[in-house]
PDB file of N, CA and C in Angstrom:
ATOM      1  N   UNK A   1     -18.885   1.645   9.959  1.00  0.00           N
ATOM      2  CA  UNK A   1     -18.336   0.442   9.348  1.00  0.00           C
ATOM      3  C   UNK A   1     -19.219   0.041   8.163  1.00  0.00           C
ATOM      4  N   UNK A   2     -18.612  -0.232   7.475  1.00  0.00           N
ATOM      5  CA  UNK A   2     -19.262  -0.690   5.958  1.00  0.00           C
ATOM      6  C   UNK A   2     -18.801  -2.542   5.627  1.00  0.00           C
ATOM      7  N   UNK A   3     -19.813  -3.526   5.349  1.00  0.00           N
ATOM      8  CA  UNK A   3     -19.161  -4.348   5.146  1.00  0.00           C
ATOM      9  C   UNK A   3     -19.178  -4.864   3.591  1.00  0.00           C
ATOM     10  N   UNK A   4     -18.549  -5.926   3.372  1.00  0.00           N
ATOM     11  CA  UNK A   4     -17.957  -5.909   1.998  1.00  0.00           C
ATOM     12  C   UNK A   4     -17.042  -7.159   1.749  1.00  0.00           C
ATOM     13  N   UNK A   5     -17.293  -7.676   0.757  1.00  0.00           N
ATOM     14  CA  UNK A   5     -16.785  -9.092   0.437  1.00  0.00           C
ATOM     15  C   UNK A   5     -15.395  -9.438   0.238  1.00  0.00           C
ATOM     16  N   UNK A   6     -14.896 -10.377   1.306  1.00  0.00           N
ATOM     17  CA  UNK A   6     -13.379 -10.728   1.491  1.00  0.00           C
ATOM     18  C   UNK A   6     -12.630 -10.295   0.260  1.00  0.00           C
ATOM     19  N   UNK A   7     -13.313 -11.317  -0.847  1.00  0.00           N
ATOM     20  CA  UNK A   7     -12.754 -11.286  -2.204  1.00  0.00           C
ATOM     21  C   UNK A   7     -12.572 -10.035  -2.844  1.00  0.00           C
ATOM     22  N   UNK A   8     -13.497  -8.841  -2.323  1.00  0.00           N
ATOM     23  CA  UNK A   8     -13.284  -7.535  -2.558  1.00  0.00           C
ATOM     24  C   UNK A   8     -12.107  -6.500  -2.262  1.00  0.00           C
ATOM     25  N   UNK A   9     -11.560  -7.315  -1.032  1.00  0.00           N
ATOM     26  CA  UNK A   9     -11.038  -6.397  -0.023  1.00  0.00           C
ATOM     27  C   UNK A   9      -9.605  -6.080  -1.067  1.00  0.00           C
ATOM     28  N   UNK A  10      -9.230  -4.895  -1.125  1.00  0.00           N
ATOM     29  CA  UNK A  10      -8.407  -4.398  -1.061  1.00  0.00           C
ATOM     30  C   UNK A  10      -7.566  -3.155  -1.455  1.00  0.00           C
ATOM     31  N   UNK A  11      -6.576  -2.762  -1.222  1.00  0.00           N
ATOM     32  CA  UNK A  11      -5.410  -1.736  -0.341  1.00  0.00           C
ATOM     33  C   UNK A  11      -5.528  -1.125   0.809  1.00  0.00           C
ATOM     34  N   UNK A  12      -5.871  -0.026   1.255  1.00  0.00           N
ATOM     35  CA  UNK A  12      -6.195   0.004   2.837  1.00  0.00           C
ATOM     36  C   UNK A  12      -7.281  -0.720   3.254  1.00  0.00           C
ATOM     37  N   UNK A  13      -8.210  -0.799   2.565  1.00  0.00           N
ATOM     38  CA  UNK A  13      -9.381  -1.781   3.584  1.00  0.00           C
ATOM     39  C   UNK A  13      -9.131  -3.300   4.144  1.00  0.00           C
ATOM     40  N   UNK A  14      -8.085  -3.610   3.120  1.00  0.00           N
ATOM     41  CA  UNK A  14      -7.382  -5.289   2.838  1.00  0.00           C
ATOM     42  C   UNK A  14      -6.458  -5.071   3.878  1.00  0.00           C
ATOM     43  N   UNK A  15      -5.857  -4.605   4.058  1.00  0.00           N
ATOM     44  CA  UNK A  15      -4.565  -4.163   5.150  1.00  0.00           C
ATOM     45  C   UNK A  15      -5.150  -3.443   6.538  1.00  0.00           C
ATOM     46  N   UNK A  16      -6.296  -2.865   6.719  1.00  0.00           N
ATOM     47  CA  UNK A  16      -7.074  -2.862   7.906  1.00  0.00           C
ATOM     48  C   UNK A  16      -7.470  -4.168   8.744  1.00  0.00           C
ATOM     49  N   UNK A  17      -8.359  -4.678   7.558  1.00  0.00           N
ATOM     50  CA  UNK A  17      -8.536  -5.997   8.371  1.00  0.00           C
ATOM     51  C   UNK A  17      -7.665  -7.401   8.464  1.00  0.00           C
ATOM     52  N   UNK A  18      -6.621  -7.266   7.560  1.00  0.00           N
ATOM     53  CA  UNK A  18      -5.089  -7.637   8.130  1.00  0.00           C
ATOM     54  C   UNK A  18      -4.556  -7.278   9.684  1.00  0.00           C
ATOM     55  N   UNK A  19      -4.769  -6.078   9.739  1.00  0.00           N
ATOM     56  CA  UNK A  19      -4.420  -5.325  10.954  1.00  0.00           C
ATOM     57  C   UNK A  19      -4.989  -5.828  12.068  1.00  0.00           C
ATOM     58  N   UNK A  20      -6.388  -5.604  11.871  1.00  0.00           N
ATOM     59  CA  UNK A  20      -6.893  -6.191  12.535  1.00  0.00           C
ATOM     60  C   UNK A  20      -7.004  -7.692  13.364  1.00  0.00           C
ATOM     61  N   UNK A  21      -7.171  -8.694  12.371  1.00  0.00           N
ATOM     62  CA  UNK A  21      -6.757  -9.729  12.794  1.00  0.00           C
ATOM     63  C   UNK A  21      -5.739 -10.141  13.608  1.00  0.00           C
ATOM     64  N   UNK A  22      -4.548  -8.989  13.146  1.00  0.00           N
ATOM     65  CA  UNK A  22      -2.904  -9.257  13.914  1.00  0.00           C
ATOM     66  C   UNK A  22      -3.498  -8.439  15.538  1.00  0.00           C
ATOM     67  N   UNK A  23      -3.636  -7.690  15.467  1.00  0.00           N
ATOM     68  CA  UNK A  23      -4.049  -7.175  16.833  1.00  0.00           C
ATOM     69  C   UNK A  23      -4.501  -8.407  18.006  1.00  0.00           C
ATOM     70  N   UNK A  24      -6.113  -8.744  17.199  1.00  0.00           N
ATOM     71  CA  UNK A  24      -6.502  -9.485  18.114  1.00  0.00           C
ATOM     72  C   UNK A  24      -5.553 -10.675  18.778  1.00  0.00           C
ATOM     73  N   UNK A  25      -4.975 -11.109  17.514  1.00  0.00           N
ATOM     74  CA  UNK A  25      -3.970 -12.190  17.929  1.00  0.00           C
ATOM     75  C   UNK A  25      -2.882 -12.018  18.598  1.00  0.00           C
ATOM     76  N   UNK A  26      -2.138 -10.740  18.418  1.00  0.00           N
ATOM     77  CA  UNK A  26      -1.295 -10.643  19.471  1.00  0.00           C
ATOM     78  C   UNK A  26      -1.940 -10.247  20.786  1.00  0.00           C
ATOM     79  N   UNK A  27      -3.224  -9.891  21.097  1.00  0.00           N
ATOM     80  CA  UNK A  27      -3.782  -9.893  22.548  1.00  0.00           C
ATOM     81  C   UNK A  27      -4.064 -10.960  23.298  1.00  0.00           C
ATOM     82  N   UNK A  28      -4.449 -11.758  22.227  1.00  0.00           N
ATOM     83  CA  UNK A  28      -5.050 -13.278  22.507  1.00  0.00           C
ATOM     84  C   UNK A  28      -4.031 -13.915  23.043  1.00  0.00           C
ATOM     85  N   UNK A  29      -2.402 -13.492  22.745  1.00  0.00           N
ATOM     86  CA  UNK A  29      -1.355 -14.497  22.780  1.00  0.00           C
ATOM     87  C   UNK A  29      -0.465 -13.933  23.878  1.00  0.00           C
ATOM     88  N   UNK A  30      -1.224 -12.595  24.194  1.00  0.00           N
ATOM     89  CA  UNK A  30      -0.480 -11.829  25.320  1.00  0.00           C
ATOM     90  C   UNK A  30       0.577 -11.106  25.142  1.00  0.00           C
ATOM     91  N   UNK A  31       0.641 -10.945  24.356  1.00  0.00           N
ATOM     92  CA  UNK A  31       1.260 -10.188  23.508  1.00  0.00           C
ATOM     93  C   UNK A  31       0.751  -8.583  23.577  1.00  0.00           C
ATOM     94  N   UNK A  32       1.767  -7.615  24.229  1.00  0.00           N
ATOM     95  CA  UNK A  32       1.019  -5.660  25.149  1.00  0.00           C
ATOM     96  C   UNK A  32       1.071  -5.766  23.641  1.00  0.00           C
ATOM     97  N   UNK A  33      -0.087  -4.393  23.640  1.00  0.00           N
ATOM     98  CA  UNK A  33      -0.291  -4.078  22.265  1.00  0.00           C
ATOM     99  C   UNK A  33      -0.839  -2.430  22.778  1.00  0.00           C
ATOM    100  N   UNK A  34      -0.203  -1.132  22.480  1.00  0.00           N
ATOM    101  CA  UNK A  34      -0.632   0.073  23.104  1.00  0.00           C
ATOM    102  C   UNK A  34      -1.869   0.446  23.104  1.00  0.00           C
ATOM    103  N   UNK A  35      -2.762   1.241  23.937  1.00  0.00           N
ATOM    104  CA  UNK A  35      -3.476   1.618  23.907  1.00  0.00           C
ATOM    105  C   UNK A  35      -3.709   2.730  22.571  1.00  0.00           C
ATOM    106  N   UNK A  36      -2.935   3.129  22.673  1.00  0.00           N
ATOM    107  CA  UNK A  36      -2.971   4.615  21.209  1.00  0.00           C
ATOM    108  C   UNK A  36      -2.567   3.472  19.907  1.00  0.00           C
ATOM    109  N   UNK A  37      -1.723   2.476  19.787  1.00  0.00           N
ATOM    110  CA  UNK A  37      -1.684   1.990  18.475  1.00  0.00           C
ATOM    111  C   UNK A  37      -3.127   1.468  18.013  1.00  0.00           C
ATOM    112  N   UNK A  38      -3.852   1.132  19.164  1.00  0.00           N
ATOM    113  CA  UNK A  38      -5.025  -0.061  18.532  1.00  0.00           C
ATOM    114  C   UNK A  38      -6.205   1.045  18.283  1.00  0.00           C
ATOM    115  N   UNK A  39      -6.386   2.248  19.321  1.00  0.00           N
ATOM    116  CA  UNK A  39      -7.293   3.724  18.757  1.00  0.00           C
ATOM    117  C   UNK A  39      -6.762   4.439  17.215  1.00  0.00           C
ATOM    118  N   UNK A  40      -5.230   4.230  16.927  1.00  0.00           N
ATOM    119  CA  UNK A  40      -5.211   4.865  15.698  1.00  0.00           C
ATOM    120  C   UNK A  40      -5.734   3.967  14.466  1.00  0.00           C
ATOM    121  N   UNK A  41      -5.636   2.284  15.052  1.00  0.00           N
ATOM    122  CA  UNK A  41      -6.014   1.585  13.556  1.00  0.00           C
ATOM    123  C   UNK A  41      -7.384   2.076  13.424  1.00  0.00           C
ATOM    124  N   UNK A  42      -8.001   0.960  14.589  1.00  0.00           N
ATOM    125  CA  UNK A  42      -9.562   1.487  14.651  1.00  0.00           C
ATOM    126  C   UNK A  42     -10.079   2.593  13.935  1.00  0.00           C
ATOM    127  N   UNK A  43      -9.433   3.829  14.203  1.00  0.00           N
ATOM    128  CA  UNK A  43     -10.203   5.166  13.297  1.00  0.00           C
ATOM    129  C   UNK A  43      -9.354   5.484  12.200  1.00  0.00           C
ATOM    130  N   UNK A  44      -8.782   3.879  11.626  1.00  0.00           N
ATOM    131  CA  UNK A  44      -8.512   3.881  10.035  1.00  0.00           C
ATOM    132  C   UNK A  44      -7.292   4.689   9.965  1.00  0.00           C
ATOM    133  N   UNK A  45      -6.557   4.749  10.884  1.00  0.00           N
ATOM    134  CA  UNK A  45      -4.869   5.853  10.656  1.00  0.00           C
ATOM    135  C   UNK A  45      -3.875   4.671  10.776  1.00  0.00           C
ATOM    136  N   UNK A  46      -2.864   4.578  10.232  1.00  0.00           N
ATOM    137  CA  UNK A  46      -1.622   3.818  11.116  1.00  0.00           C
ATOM    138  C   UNK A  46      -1.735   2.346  10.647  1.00  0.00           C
ATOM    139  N   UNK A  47      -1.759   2.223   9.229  1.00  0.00           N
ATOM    140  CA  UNK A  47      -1.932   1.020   8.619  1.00  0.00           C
ATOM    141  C   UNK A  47      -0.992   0.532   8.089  1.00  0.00           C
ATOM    142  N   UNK A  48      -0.221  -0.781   8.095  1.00  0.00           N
ATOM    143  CA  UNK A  48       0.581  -1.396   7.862  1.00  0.00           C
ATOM    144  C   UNK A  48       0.157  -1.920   6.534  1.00  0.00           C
ATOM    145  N   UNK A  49       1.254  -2.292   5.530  1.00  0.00           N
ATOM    146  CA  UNK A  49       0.957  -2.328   4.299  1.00  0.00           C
ATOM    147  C   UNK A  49       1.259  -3.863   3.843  1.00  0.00           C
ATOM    148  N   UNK A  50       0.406  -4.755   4.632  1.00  0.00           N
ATOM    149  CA  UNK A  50       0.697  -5.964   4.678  1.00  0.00           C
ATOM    150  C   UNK A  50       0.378  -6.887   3.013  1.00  0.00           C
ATOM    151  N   UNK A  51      -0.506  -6.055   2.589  1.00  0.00           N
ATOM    152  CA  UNK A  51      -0.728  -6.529   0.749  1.00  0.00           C
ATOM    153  C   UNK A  51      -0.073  -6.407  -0.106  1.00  0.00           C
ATOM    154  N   UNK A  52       1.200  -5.578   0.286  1.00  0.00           N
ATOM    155  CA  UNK A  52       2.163  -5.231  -1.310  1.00  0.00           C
ATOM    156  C   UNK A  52       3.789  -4.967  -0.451  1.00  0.00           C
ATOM    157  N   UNK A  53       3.538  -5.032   0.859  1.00  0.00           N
ATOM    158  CA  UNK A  53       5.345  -4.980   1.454  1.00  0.00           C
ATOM    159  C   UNK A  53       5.500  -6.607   2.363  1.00  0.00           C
ATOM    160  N   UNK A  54       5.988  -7.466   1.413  1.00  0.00           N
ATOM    161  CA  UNK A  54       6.592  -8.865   1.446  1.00  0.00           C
ATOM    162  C   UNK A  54       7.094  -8.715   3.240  1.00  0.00           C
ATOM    163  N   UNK A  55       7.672  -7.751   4.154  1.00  0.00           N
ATOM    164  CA  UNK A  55       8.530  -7.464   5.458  1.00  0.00           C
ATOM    165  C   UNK A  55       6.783  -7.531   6.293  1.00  0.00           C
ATOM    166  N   UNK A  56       5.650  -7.395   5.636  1.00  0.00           N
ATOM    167  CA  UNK A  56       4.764  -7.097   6.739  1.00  0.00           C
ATOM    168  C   UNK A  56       3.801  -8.721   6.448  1.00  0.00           C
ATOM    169  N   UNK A  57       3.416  -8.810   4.873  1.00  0.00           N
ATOM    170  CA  UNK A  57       2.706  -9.822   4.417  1.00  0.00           C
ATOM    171  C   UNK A  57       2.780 -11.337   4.667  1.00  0.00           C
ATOM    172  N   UNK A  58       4.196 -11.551   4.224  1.00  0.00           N
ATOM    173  CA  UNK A  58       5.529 -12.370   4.578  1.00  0.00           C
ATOM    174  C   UNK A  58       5.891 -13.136   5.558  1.00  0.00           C
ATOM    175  N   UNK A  59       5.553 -12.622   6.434  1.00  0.00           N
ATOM    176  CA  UNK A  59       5.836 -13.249   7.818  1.00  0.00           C
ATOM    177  C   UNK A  59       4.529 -14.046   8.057  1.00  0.00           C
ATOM    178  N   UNK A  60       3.431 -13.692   7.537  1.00  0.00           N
ATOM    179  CA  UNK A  60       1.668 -14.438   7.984  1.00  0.00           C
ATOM    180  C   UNK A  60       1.840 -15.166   7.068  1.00  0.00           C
ATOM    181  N   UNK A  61       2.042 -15.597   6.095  1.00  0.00           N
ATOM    182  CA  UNK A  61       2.191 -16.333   4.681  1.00  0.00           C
ATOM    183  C   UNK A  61       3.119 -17.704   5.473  1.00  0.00           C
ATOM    184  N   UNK A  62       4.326 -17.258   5.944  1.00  0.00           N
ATOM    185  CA  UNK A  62       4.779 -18.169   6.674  1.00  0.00           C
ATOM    186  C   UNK A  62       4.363 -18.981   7.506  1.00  0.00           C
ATOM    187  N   UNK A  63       3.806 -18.043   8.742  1.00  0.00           N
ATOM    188  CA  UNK A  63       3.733 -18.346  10.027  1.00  0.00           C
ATOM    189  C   UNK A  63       2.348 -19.124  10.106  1.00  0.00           C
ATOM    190  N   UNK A  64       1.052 -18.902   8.899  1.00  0.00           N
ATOM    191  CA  UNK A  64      -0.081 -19.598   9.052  1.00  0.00           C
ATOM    192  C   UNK A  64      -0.141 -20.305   8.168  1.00  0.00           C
ATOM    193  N   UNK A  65       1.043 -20.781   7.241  1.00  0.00           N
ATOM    194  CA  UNK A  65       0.985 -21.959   6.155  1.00  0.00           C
ATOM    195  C   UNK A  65       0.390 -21.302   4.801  1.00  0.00           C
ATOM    196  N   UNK A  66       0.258 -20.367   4.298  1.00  0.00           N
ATOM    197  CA  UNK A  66      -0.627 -19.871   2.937  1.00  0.00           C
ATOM    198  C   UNK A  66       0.087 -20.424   2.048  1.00  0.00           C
ATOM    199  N   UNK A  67      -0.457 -20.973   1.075  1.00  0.00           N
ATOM    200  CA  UNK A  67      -0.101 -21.293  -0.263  1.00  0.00           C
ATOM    201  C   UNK A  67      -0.984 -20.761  -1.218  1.00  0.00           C
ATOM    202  N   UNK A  68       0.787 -20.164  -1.781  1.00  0.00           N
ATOM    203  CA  UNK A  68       0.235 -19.414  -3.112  1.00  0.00           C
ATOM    204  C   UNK A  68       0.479 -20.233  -4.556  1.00  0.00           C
ATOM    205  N   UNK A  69      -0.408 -19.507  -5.570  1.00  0.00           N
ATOM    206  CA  UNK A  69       0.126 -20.108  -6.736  1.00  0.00           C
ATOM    207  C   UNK A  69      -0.700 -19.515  -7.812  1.00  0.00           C
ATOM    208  N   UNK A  70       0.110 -19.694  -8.915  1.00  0.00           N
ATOM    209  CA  UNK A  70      -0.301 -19.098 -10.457  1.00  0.00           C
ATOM    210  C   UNK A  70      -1.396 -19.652 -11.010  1.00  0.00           C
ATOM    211  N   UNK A  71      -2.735 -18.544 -11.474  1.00  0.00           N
ATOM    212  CA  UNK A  71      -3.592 -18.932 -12.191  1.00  0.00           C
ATOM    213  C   UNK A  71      -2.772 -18.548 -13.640  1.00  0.00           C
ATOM    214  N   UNK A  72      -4.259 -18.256 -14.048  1.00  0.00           N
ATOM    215  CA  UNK A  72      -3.963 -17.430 -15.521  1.00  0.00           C
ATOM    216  C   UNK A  72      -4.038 -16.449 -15.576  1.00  0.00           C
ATOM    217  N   UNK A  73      -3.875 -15.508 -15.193  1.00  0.00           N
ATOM    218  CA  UNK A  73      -3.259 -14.197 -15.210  1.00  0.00           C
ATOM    219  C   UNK A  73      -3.830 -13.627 -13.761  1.00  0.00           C
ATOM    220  N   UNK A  74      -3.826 -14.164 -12.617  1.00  0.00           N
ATOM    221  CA  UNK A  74      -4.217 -14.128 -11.272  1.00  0.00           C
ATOM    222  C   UNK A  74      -3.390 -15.167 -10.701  1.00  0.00           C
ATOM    223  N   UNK A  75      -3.365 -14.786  -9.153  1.00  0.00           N
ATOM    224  CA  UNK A  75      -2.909 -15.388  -8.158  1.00  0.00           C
ATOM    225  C   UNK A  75      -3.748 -16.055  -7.510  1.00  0.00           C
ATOM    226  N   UNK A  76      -4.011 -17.326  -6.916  1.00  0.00           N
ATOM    227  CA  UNK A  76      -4.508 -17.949  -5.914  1.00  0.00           C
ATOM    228  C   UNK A  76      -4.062 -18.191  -4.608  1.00  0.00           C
ATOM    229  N   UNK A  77      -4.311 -18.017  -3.330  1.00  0.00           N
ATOM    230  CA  UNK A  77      -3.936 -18.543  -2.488  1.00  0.00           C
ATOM    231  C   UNK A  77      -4.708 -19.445  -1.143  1.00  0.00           C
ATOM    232  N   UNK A  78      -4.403 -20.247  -0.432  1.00  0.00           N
ATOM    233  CA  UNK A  78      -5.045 -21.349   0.129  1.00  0.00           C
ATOM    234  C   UNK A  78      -4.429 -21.187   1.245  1.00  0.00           C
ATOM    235  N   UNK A  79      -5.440 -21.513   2.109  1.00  0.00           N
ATOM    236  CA  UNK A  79      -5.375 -21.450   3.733  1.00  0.00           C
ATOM    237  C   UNK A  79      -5.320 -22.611   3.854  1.00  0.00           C
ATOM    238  N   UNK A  80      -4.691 -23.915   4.268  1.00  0.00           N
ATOM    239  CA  UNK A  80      -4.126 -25.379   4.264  1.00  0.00           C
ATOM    240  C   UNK A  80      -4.289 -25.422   5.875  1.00  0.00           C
ATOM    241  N   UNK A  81      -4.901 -26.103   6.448  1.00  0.00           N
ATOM    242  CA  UNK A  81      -6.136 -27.219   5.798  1.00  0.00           C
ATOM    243  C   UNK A  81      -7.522 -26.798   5.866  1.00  0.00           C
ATOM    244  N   UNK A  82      -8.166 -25.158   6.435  1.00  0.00           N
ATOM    245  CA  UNK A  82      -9.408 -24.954   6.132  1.00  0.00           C
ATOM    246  C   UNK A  82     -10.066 -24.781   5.021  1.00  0.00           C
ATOM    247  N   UNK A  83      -9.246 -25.056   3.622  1.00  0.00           N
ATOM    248  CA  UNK A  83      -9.888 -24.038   2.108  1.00  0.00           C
ATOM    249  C   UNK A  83     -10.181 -22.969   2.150  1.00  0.00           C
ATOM    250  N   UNK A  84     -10.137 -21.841   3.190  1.00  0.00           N
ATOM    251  CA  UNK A  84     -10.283 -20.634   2.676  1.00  0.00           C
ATOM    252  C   UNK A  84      -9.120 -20.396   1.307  1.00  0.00           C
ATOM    253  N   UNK A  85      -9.990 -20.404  -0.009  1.00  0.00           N
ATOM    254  CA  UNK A  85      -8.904 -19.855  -0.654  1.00  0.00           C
ATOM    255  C   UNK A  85      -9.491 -18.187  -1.099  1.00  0.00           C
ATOM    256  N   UNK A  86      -8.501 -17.716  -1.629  1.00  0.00           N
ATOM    257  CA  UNK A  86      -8.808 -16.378  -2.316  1.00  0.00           C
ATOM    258  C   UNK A  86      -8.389 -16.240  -3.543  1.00  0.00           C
ATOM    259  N   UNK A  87      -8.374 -15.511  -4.662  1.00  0.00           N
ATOM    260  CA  UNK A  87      -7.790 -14.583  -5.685  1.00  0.00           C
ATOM    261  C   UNK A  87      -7.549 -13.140  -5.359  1.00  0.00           C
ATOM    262  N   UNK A  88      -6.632 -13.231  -6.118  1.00  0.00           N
ATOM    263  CA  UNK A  88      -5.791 -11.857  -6.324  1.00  0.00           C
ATOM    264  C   UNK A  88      -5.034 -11.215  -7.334  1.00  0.00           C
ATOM    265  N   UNK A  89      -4.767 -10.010  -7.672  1.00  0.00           N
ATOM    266  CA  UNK A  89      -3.827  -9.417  -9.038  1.00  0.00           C
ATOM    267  C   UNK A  89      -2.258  -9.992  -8.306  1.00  0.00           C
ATOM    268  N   UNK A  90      -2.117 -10.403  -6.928  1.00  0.00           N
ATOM    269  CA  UNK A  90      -0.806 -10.218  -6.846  1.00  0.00           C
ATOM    270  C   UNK A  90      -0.610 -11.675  -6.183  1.00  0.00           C
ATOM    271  N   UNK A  91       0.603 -12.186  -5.604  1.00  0.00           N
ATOM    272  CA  UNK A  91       0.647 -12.930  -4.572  1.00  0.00           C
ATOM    273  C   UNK A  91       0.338 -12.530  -2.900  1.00  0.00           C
ATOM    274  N   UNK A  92       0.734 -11.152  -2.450  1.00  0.00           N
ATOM    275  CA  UNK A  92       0.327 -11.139  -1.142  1.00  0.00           C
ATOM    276  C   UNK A  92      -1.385 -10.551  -1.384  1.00  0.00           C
ATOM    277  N   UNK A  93      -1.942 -10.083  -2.222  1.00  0.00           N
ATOM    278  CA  UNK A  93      -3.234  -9.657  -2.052  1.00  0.00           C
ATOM    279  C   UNK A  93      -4.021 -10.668  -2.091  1.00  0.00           C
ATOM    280  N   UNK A  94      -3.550 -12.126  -2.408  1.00  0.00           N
ATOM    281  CA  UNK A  94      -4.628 -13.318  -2.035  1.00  0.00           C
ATOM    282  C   UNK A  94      -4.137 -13.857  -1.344  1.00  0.00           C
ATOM    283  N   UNK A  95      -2.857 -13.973  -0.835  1.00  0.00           N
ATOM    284  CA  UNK A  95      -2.862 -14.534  -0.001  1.00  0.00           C
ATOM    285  C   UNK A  95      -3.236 -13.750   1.428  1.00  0.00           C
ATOM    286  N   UNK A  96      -3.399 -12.371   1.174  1.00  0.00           N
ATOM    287  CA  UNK A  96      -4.288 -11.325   2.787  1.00  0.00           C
ATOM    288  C   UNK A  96      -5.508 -12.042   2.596  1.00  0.00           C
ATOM    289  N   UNK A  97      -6.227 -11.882   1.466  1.00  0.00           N
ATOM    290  CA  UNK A  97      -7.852 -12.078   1.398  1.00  0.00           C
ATOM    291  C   UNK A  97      -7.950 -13.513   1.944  1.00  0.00           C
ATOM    292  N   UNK A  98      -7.005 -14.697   1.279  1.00  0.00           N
ATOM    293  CA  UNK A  98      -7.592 -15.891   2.036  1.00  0.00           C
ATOM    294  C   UNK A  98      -7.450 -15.838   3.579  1.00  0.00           C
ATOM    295  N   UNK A  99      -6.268 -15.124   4.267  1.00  0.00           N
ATOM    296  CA  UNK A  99      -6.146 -14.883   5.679  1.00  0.00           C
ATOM    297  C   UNK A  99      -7.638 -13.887   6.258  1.00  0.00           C
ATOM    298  N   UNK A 100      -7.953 -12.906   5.937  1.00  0.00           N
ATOM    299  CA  UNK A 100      -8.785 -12.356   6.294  1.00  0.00           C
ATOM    300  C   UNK A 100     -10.508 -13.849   5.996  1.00  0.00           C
ATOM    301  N   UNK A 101     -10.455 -14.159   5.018  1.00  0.00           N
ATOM    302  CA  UNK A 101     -11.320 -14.896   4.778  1.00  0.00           C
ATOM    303  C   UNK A 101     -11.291 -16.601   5.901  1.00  0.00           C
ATOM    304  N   UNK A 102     -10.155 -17.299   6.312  1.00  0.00           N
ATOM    305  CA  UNK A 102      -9.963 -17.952   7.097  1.00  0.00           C
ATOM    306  C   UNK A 102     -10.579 -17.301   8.631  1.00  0.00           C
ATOM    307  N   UNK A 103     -10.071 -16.333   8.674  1.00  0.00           N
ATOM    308  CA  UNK A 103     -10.085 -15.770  10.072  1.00  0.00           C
ATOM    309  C   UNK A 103     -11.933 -15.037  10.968  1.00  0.00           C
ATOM    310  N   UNK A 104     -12.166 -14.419   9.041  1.00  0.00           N
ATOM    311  CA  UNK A 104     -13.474 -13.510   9.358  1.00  0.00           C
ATOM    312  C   UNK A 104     -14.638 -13.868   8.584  1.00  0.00           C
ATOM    313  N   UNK A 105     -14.423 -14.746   7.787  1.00  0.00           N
ATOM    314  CA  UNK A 105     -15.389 -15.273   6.653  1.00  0.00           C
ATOM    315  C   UNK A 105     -15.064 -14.757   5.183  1.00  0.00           C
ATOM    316  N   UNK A 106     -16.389 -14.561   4.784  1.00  0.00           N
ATOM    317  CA  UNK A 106     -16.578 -14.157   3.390  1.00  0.00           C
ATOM    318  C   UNK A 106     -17.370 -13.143   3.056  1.00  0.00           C
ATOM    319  N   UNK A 107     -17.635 -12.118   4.096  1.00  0.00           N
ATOM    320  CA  UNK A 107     -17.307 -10.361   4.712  1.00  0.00           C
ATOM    321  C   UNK A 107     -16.926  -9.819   5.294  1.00  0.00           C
ATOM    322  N   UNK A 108     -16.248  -8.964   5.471  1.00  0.00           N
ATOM    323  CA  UNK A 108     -15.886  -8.145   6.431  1.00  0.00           C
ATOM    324  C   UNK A 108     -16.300  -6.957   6.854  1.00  0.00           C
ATOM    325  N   UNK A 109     -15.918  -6.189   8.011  1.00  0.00           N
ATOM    326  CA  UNK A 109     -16.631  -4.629   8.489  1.00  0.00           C
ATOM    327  C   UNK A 109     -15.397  -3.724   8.183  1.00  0.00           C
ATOM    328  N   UNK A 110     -15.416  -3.016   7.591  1.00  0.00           N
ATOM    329  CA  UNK A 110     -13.893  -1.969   7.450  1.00  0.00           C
ATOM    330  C   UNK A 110     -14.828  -0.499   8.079  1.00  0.00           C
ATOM    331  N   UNK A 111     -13.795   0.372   8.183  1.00  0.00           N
ATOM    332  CA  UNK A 111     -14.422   1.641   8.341  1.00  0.00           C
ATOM    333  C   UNK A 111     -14.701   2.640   6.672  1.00  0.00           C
ATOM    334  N   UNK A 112     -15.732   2.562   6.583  1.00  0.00           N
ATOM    335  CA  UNK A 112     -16.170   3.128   5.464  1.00  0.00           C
ATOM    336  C   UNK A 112     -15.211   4.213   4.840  1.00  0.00           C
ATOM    337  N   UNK A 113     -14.911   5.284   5.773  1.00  0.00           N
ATOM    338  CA  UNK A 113     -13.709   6.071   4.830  1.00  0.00           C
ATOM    339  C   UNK A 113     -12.266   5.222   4.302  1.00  0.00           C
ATOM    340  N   UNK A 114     -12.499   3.857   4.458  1.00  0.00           N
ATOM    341  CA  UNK A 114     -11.119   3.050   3.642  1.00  0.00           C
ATOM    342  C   UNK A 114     -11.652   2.263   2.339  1.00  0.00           C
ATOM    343  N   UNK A 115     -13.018   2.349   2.305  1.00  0.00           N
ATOM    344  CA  UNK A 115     -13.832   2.109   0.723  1.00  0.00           C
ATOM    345  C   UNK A 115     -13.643   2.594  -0.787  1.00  0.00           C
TER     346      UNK A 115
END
């Protein structure tokens, strides 16, 4: 594991610890989660493309309140009411980073071959 700054995170490493987060939470919520799905994220295979496909991103944007919005030639987005905010080139890539950043801080551990 390699760690590395929220604000850094992204395409597979940004969408790992997306992944991640969703895991824990659907365990937390009791929610079965397979034994082989959670060994393939872990060793960095089987990643959902929650930073650039709106069907995966989309639904957390919703479901945890993110607000996005237009800088100047960047995206901002805000975790309402903790301030995790983030930047991003896109709308879902700050609004992952402020989720990952709400959830894990302002580093994270990815597995180094997603660097």
């Amino acid at each position: 594991m390699a760690k590395i700054k929220t604000g850094e995170l992204t395409g597979p490493a940004l969408d790992w610890a997306v992944q991640e987060i969703e895991y824990q939470r659907m365990i937390a919520e009791g929610e079965h989660v397979k034994q082989w799905a959670l060994d393939d994220h872990r060793a960095g295979a089987s990643i959902s493309p929650y930073s650039t496909d709106w069907l995966w991103g989309g639904q957390i944007l919703e479901r945890e309140g993110i607000s996005i919005y237009r800088m100047t030639s960047d995206w901002s987005a805000a975790y309402i009411p903790s301030g995790a905010a983030q930047d991003g080139p896109t709308p879902l890539i700050a609004a992952m980073r402020a989720y990952v950043a709400f959830k894990r801080g302002n580093e994270v551990d990815v597995p180094e071959e997603l660097m």
